[in-house]
Structure formats: C-alpha cells, structure tokens
Protein backbone atom coordinates (compact mmCIF):
# COMPACT_ATOMS: atom_id res chain seq x y z
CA UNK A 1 65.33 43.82 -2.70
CA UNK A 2 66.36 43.33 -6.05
CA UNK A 3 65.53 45.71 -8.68
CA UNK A 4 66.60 44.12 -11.74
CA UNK A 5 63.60 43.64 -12.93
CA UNK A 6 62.80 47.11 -12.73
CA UNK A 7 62.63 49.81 -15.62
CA UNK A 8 66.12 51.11 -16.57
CA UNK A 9 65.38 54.81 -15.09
CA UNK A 10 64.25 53.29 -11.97
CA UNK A 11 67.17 50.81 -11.45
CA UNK A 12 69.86 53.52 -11.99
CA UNK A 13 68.07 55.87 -9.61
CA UNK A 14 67.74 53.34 -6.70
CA UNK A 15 70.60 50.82 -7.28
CA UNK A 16 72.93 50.15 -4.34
CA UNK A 17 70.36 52.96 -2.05
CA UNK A 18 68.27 51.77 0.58
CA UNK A 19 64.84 52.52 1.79
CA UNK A 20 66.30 55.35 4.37
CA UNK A 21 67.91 56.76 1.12
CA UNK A 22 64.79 57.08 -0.65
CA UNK A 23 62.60 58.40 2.57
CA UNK A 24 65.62 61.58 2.91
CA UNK A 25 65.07 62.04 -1.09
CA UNK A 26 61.69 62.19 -0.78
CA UNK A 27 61.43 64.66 2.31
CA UNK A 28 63.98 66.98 0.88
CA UNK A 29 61.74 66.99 -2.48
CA UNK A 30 58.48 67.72 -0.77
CA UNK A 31 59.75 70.45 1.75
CA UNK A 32 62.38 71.91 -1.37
CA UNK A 33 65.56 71.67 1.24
CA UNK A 34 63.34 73.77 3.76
CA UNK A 35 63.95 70.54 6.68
CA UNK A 36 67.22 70.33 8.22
CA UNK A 37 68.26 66.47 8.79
CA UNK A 38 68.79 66.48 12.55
CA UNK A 39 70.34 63.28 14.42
CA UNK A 40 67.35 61.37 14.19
CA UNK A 41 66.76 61.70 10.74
CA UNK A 42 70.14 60.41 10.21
CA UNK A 43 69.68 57.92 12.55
CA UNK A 44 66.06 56.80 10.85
CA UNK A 45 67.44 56.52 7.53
CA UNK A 46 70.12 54.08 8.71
CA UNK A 47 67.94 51.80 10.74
CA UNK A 48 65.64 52.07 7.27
CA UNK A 49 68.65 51.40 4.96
CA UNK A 50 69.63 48.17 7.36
CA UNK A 51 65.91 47.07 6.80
CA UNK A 52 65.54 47.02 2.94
CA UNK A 53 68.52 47.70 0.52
CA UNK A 54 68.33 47.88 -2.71
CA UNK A 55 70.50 46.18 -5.66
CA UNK A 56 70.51 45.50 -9.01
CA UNK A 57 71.45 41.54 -9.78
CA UNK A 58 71.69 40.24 -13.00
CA UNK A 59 69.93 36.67 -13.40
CA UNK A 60 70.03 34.65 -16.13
CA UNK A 61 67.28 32.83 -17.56
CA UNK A 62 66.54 29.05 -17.90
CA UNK A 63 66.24 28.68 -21.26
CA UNK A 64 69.66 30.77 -21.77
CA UNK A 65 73.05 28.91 -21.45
C-alpha cells in the first residue's frame, strides 16, 4: 500500500511496516505489554505483513517535469 499520500506523522510511523506490524503495536498498546507474543502471534503477524506492506513512494506529478 503506498502511503505517500499520507500525513507526514503517519508516513514515518508506518513506512516500510506491514499490517502484522501494526496489529502487534496495537495489542501491546491496549493490553500495556501485559500479552506475551507466543508462536502464533509471531506467526499471524507475518502471514499479515506478507498480505499488506506498507511503503512510502515518491510520485511525481503530471504537470511537473
């Protein structure tokens, strides 16, 4: 997915993560740390990161040369 059309905090936070990345963050935020990753958390958040990963392209516009 790209995300360089994103807002600036955004990109930085998410650029060259994946979705599996952002599931793990999220999880350890909620509990605060209180959920151990086991094997198939670790397992989850690679299937998830080979599903959607994100990165920040730069395009260039038409009208610029």
């Amino acid at each position: 997915m790209d995300v360089s059309r994103f807002p600036k905090f955004i990109r930085d936070r998410i650029k060259d993560k994946g979705l599996g990345d952002l599931v793990k963050e999220s999880i350890e935020l909620l509990t605060m740390g209180g959920v151990t990753p086991c094997g198939s958390c670790k397992k989850r958040q690679e299937v998830l990161n080979d599903l959607l990963k994100f990165k920040a392209e730069i395009r260039k516009n038409d009208n610029e040369e």
